[in-house]
Protein backbone atom coordinates (compact mmCIF):
# COMPACT_ATOMS: atom_id res chain seq x y z
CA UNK A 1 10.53 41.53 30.67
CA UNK A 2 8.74 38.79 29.18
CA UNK A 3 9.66 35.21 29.87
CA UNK A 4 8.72 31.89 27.88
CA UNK A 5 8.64 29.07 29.84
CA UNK A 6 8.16 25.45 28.09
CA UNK A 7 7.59 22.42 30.01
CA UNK A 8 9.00 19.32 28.28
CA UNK A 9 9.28 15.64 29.13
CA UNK A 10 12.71 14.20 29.04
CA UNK A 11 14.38 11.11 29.80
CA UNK A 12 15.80 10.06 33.14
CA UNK A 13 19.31 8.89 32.34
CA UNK A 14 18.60 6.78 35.49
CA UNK A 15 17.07 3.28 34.48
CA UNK A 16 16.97 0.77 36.40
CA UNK A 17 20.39 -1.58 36.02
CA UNK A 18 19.23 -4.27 36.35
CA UNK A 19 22.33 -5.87 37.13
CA UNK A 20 23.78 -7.52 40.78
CA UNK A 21 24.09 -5.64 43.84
CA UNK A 22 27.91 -4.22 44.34
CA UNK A 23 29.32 -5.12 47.63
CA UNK A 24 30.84 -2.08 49.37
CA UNK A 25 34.27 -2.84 50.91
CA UNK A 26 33.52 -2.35 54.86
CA UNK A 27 36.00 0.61 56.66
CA UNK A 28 38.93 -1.32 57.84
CA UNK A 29 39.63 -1.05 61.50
CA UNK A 30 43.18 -0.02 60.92
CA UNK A 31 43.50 2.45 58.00
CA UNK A 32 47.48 2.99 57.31
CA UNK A 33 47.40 4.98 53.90
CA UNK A 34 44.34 6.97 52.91
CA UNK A 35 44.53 8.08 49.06
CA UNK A 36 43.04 11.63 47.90
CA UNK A 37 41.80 11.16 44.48
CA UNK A 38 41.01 14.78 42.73
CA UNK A 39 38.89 15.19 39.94
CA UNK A 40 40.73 18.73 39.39
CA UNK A 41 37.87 20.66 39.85
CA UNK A 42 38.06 24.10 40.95
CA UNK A 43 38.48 23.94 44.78
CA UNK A 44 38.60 20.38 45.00
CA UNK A 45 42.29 20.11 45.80
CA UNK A 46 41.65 22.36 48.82
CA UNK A 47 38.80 20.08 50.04
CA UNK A 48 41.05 17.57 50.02
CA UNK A 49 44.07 19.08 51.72
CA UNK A 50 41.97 20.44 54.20
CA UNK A 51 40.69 16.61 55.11
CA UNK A 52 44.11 16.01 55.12
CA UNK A 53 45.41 18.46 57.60
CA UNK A 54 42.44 16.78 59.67
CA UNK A 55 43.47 13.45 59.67
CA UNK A 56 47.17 12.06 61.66
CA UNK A 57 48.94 8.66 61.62
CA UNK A 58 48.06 8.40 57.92
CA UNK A 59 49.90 7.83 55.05
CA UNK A 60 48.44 9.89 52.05
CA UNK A 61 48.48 9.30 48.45
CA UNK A 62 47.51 12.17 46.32
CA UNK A 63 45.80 10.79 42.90
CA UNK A 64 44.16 12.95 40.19
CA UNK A 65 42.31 12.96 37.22
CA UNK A 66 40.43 14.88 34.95
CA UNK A 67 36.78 16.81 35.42
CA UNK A 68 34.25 15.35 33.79
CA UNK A 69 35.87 12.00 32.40
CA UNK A 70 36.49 8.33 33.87
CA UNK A 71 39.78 7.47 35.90
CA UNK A 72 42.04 5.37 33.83
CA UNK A 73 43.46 2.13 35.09
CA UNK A 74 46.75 3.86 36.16
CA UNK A 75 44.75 6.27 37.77
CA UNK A 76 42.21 4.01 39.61
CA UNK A 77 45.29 1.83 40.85
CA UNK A 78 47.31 4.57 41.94
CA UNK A 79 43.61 5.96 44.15
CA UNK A 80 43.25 2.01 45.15
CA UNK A 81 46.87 2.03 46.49
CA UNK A 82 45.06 3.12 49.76
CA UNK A 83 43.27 1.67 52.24
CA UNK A 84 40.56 4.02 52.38
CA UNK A 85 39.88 6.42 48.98
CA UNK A 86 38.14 9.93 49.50
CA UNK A 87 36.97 11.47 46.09
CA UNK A 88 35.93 15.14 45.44
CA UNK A 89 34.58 16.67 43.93
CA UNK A 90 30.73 16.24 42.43
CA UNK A 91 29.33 19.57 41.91
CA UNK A 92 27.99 19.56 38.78
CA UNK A 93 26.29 16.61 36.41
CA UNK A 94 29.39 15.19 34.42
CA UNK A 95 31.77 15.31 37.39
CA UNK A 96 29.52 13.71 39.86
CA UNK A 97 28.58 10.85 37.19
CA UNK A 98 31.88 10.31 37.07
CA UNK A 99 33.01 10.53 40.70
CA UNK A 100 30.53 8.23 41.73
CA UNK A 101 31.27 5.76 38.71
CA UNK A 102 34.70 5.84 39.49
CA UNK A 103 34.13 4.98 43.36
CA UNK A 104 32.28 2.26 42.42
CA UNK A 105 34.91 0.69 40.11
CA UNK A 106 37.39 1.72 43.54
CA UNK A 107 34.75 -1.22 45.57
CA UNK A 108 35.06 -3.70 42.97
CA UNK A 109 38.28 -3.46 43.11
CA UNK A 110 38.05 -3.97 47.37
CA UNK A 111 38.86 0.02 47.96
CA UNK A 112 36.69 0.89 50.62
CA UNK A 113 35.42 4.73 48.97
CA UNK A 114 33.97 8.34 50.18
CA UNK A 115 32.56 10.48 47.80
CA UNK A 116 31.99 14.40 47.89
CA UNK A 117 29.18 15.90 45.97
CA UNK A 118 27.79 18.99 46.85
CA UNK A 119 24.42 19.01 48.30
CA UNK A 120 22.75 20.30 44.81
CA UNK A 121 23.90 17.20 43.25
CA UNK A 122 24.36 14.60 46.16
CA UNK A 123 20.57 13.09 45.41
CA UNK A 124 21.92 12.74 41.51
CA UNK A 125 24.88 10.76 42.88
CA UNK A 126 22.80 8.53 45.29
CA UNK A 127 20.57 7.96 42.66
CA UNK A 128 23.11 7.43 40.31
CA UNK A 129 25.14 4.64 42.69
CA UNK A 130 21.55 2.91 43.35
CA UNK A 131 21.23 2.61 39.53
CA UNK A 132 24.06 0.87 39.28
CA UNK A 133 23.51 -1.37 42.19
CA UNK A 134 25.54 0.22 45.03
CA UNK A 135 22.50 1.51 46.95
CA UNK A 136 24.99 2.52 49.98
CA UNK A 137 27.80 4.00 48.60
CA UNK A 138 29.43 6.60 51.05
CA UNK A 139 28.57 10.22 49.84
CA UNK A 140 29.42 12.99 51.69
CA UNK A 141 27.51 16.37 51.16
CA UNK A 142 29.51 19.73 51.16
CA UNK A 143 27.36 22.80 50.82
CA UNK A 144 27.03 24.00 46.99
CA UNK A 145 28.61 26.22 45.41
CA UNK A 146 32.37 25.16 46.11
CA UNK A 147 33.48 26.26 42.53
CA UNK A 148 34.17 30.00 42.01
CA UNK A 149 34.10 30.56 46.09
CA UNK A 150 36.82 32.21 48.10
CA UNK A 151 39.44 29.83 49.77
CA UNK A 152 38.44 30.85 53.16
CA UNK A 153 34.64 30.17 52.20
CA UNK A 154 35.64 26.30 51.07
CA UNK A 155 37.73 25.95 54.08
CA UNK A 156 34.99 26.48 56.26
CA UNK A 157 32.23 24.68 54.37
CA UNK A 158 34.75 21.29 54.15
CA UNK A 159 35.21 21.59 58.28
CA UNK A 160 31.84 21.59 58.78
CA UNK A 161 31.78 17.48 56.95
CA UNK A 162 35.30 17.25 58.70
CA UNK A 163 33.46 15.14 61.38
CA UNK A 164 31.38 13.11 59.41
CA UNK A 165 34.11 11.90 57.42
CA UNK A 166 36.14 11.23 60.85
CA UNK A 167 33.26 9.25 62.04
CA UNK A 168 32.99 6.86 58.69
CA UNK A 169 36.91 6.20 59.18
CA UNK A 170 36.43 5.27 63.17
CA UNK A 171 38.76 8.49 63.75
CA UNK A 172 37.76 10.55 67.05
């Protein structure tokens, strides 16, 4: 088999914004409603309710929206209805864009915000939040793939961040 391999330069869709610094909403110290905002990707709804069977004391508000486009407002204020928003799921290059876009507009709007990306695409979406002036933006890695795996097999690899999330929401 013969293979052709070309070696282009392209464009990083990641200038520099240029514009102010976003201030990220601190974790409040008493979190009464935590909202789970799904992107409908395949698997991210069990990310979520497995977070959710991990986490007591909370109310939860289940928002969605579509793969690979922007929350509307309705959307956005139904996610910002909590104290605390958890997003998922970034695993490829339109969703995370827009995961980590739609977290930001969750800050300015004084949502505190954790993002899931899987670990393929996490350093897109940290470069990606830094680009648009939230340098510090909470993102979470799960292990790639999550699409197209067994339940079991997303079960497992969401446990394992299970405690990191915990930890950013002052849970035990």
């Amino acid at each position: 088999m013969k293979v052709n391999v070309t070696e282009r330069e392209v464009m990083d869709p990641l200038a520099d914004f240029g514009g102010k610094k976003i201030h990220l909403n601190e974790i409040p110290p008493e979190i009464s409603k935590i909202s789970l905002f799904d992107n409908t990707k395949p698997n991210a709804d069990l990310i979520l309710e497995t977070i959710c069977s991990n986490l007591e004391g909370v109310e939860i508000i289940h928002a969605e929206k579509p793969a690979g486009a922007g929350a509307t407002d309705e959307q956005l204020q139904k996610a910002a209805q909590g104290d605390v928003s958890i997003l998922a799921l970034g695993d490829c290059g339109s969703c995370t864009t827009w995961i980590i876009l739609d977290a930001i507009r969750l800050e300015k709007k004084g949502v505190s915000t954790i993002s899931i990306c899987s670990h393929k695409f996490a350093p897109f979406a940290r470069n990606l939040a830094q680009s648009h002036g939230a340098k510090c933006l909470r993102i979470i890695e799960v292990i790639h793939p999550i699409a197209g795996q067994e339940k079991a097999t997303v079960k497992e690899k969401t446990l394992k961040i299970v405690p990191e999330i915990n930890k950013i929401l002052g849970i035990n």
